[in-house]
N, C-alpha and C. Protein backbone atom coordinates (compact mmCIF):
# COMPACT_ATOMS: atom_id res chain seq x y z
N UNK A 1 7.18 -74.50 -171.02
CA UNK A 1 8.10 -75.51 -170.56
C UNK A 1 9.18 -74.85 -169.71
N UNK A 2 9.57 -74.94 -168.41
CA UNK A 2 10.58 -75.28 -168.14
C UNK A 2 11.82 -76.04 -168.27
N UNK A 3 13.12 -75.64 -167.56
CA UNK A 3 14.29 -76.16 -167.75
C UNK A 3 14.86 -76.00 -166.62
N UNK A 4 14.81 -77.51 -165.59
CA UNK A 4 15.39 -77.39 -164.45
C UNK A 4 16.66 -78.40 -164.47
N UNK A 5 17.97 -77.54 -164.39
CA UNK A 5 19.13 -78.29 -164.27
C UNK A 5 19.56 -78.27 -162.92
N UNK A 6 20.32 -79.99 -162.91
CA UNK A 6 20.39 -80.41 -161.65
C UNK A 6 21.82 -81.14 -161.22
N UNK A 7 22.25 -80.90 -160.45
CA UNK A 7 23.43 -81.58 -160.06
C UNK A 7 23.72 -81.75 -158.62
N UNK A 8 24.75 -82.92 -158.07
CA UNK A 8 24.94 -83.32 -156.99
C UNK A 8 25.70 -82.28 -156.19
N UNK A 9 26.47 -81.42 -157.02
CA UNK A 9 27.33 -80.42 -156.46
C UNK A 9 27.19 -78.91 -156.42
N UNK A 10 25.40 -78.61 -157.03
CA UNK A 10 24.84 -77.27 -156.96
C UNK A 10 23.43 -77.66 -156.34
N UNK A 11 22.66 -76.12 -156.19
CA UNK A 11 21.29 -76.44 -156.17
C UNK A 11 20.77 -76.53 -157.77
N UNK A 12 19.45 -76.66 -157.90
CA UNK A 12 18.69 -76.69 -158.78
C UNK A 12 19.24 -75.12 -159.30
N UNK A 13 18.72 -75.26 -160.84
CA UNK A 13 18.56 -73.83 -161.77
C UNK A 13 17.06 -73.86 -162.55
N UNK A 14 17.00 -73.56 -161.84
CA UNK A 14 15.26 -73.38 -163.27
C UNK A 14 15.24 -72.18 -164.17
N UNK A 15 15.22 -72.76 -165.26
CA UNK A 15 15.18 -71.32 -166.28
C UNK A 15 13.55 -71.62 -167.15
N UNK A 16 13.13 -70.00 -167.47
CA UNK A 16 12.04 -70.57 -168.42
C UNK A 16 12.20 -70.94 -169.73
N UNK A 17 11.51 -71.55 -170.75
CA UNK A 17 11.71 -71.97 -171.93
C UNK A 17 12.36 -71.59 -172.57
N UNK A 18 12.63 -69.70 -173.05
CA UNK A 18 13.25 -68.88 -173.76
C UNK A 18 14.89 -68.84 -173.24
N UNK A 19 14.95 -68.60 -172.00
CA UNK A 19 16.24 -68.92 -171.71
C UNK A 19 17.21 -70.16 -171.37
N UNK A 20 16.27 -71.52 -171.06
CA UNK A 20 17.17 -72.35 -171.08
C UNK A 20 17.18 -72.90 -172.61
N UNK A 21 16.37 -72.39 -173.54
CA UNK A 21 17.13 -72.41 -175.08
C UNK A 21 18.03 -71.90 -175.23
N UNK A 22 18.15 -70.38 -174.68
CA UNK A 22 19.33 -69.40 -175.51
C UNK A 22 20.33 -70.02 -174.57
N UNK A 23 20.63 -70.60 -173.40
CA UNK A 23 22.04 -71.18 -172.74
C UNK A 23 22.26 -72.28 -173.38
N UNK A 24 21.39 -73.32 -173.61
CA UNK A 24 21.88 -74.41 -174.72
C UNK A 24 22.57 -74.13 -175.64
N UNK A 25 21.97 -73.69 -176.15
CA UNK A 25 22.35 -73.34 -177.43
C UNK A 25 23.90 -72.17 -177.49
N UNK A 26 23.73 -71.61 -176.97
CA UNK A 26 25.10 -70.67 -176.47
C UNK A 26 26.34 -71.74 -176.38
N UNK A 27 25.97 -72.61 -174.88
CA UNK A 27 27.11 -73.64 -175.23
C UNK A 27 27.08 -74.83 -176.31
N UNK A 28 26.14 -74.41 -177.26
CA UNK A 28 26.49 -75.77 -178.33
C UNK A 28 25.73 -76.81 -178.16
N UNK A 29 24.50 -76.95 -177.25
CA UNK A 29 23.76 -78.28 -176.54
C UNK A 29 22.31 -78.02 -177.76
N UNK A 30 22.19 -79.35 -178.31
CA UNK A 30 20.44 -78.85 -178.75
C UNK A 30 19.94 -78.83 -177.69
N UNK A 31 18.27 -77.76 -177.40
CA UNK A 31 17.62 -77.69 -176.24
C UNK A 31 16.40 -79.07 -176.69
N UNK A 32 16.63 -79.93 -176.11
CA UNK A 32 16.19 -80.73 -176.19
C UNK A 32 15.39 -80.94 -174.71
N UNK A 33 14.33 -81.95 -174.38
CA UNK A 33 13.64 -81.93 -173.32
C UNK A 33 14.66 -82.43 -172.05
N UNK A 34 15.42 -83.09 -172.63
CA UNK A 34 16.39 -83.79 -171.47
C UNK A 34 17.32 -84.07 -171.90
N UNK A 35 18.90 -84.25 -170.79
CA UNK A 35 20.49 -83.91 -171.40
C UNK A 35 20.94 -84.34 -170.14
N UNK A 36 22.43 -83.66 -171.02
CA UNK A 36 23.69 -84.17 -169.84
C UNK A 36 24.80 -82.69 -170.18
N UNK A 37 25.37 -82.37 -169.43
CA UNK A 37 26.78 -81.57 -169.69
C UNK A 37 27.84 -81.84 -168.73
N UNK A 38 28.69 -83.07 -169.19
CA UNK A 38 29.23 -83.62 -168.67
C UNK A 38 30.72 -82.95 -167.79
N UNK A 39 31.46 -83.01 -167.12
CA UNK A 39 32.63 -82.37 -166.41
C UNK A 39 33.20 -81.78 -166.98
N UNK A 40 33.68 -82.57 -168.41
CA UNK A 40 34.93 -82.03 -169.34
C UNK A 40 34.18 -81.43 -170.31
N UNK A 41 32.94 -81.12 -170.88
CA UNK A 41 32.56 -80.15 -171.30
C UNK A 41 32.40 -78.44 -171.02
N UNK A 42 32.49 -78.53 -169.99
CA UNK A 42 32.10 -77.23 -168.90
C UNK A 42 33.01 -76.23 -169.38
N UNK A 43 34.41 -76.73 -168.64
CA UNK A 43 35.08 -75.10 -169.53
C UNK A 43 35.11 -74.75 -170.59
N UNK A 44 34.63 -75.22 -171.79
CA UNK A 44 34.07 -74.40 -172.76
C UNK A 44 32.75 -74.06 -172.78
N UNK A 45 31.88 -74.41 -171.78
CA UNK A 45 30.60 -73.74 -171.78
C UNK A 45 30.62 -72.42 -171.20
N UNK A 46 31.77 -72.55 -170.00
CA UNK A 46 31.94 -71.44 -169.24
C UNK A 46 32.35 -69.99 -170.56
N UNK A 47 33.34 -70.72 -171.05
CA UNK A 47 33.87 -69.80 -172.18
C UNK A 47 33.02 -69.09 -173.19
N UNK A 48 32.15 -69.98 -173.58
CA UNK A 48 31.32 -70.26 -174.76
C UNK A 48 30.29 -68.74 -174.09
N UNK A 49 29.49 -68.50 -173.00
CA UNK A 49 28.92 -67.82 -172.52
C UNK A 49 29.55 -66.88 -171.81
N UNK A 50 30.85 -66.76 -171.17
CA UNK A 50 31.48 -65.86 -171.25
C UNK A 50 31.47 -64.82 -172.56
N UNK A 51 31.70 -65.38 -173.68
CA UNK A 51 32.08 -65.11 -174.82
C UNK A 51 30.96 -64.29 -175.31
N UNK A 52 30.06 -64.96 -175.19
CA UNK A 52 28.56 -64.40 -175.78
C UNK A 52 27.94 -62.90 -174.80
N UNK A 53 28.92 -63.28 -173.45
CA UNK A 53 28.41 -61.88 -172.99
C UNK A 53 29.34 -60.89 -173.30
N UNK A 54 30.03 -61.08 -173.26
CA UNK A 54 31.10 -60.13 -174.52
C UNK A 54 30.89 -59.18 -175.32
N UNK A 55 30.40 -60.54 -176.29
CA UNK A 55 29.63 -59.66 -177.70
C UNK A 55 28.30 -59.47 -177.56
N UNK A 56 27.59 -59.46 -176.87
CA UNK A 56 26.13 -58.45 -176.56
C UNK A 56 26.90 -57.36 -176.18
N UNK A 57 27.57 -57.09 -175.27
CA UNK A 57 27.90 -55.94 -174.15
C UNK A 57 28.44 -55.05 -175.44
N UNK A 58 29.12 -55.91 -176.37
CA UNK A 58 29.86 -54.61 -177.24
C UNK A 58 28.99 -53.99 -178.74
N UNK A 59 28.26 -55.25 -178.90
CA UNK A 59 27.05 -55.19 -179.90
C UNK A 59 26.43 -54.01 -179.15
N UNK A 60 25.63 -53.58 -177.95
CA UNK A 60 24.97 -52.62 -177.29
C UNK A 60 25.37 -51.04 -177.29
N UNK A 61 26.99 -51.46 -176.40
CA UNK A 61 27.47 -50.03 -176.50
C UNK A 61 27.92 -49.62 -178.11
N UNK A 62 27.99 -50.33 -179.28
CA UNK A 62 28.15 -50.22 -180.57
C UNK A 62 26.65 -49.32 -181.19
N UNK A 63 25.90 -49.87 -180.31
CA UNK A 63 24.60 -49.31 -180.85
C UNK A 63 24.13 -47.75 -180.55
N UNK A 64 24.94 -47.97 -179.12
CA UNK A 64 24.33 -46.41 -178.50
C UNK A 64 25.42 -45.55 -179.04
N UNK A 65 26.74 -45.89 -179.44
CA UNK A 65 27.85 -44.75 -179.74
C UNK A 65 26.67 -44.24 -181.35
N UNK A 66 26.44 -45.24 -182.00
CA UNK A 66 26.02 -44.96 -183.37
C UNK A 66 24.71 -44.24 -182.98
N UNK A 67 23.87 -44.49 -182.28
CA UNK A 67 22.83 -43.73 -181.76
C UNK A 67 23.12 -42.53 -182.07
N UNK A 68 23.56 -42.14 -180.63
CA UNK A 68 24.39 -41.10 -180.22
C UNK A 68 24.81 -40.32 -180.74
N UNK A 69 25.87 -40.59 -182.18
CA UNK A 69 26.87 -40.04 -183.24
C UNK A 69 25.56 -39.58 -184.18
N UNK A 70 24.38 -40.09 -183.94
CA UNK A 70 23.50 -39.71 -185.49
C UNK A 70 22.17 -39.25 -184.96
N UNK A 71 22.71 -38.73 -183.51
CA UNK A 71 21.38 -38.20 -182.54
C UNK A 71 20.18 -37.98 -182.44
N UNK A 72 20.06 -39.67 -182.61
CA UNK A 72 19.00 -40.50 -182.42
C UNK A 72 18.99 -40.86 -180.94
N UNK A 73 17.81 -41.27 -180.02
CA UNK A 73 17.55 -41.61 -179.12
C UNK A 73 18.30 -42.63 -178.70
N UNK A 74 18.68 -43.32 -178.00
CA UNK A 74 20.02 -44.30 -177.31
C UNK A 74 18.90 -45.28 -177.33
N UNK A 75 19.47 -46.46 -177.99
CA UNK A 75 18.44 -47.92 -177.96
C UNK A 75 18.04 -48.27 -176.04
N UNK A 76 17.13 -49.24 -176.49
CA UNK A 76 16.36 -49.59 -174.93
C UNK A 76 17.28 -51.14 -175.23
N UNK A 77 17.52 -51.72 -174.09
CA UNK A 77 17.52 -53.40 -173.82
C UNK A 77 16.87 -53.66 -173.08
N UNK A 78 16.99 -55.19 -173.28
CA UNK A 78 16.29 -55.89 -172.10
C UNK A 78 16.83 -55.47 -170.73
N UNK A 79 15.21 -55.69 -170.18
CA UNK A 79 16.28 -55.18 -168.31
C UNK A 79 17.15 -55.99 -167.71
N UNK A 80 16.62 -57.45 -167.91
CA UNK A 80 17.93 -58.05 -167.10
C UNK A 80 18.91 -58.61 -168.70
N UNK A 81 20.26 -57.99 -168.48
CA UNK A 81 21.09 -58.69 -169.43
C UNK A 81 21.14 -59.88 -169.20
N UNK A 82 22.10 -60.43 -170.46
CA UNK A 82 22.72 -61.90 -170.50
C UNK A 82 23.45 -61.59 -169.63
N UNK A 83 24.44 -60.82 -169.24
CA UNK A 83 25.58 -60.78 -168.03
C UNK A 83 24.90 -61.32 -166.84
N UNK A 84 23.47 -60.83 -166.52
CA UNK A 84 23.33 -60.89 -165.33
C UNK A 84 22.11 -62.43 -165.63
N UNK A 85 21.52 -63.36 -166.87
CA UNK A 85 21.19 -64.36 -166.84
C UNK A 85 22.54 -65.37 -166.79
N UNK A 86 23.65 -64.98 -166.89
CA UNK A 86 24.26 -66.55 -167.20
C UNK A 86 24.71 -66.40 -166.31
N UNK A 87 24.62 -65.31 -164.93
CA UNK A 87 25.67 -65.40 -163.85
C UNK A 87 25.12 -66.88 -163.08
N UNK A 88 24.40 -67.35 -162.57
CA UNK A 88 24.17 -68.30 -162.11
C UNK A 88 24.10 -69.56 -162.53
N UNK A 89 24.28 -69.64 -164.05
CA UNK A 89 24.79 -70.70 -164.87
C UNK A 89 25.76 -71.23 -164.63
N UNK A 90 26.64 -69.63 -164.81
CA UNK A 90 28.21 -69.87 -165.01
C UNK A 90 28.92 -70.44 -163.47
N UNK A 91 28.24 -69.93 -162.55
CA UNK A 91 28.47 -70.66 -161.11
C UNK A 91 28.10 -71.55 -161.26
N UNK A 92 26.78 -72.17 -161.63
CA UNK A 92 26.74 -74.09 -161.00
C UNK A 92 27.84 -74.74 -162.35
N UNK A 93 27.83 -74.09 -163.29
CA UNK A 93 29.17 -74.54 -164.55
C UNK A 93 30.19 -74.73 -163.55
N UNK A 94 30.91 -73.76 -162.83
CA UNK A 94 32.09 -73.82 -162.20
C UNK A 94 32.21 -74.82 -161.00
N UNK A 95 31.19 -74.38 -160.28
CA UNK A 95 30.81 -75.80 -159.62
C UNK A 95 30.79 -76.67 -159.66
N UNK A 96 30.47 -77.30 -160.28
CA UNK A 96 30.30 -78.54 -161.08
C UNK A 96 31.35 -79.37 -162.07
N UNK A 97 31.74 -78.28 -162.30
CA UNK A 97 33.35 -79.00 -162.88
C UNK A 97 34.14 -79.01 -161.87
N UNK A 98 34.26 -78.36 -160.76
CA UNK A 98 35.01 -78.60 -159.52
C UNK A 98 34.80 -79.63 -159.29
N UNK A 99 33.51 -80.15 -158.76
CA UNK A 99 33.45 -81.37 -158.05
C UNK A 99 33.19 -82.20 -159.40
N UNK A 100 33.61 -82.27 -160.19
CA UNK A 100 33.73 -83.67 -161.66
C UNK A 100 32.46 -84.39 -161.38
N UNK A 101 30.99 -83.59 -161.52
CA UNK A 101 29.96 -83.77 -161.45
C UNK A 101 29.01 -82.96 -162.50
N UNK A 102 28.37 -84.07 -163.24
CA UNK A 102 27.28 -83.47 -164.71
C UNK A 102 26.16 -82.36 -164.03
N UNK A 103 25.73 -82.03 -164.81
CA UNK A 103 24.18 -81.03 -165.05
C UNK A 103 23.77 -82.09 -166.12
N UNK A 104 22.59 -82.26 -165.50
CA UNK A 104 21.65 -82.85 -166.46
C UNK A 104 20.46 -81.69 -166.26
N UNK A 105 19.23 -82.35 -167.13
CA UNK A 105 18.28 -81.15 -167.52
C UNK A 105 17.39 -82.57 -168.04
N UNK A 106 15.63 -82.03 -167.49
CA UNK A 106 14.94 -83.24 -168.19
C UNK A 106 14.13 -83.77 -166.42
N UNK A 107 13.24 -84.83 -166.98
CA UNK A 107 12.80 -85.75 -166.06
C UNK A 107 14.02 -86.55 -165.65
């Protein structure tokens, strides 16, 4: 399944299944087949995933200091972070609350 969110004041976002769950859900949305994230929701979505890239980034380097300290091999991540999946979220988010225009998601 795809997850293509859409609005009058961005282009399209298509995410695949795994990730337009983990952004739902990040900002608080069940991933449901189809939605809304209305204007005045946004800056806390912005936040909400701000937030979450946060605590990966510090969860990670937490991992490699402890690695490191008990000189063990430095953990692997995923190649593309959350930093660099929600960057284009977090733009049509910002977008979109600029122009007081929803993201929907769905047929």
């Amino acid at each position: 399944m795809l997850y293509k969110f859409k609005s009058k004041a961005a282009g399209n976002l298509i995410l695949l299944e795994p990730q337009g769950v983990q952004f739902l859900t990040l900002i608080g949305k069940t991933p449901t087949p189809s939605g809304i994230i209305e204007p005045d929701q946004m800056p806390k979505a912005i936040a909400d995933l701000q937030e979450a890239v946060r605590r990966v980034e510090a969860e990670q380097a937490q991992a490699v200091t402890e690695a490191n300290a008990q000189g063990q091999a430095t953990p692997r991540f995923e190649s593309i972070s959350l930093r660099q999946r929600a960057k284009p979220i977090i733009d049509m988010l910002q977008r979109c609350h600029q122009a007081g225009q929803p993201i929907v998601w769905g047929d």
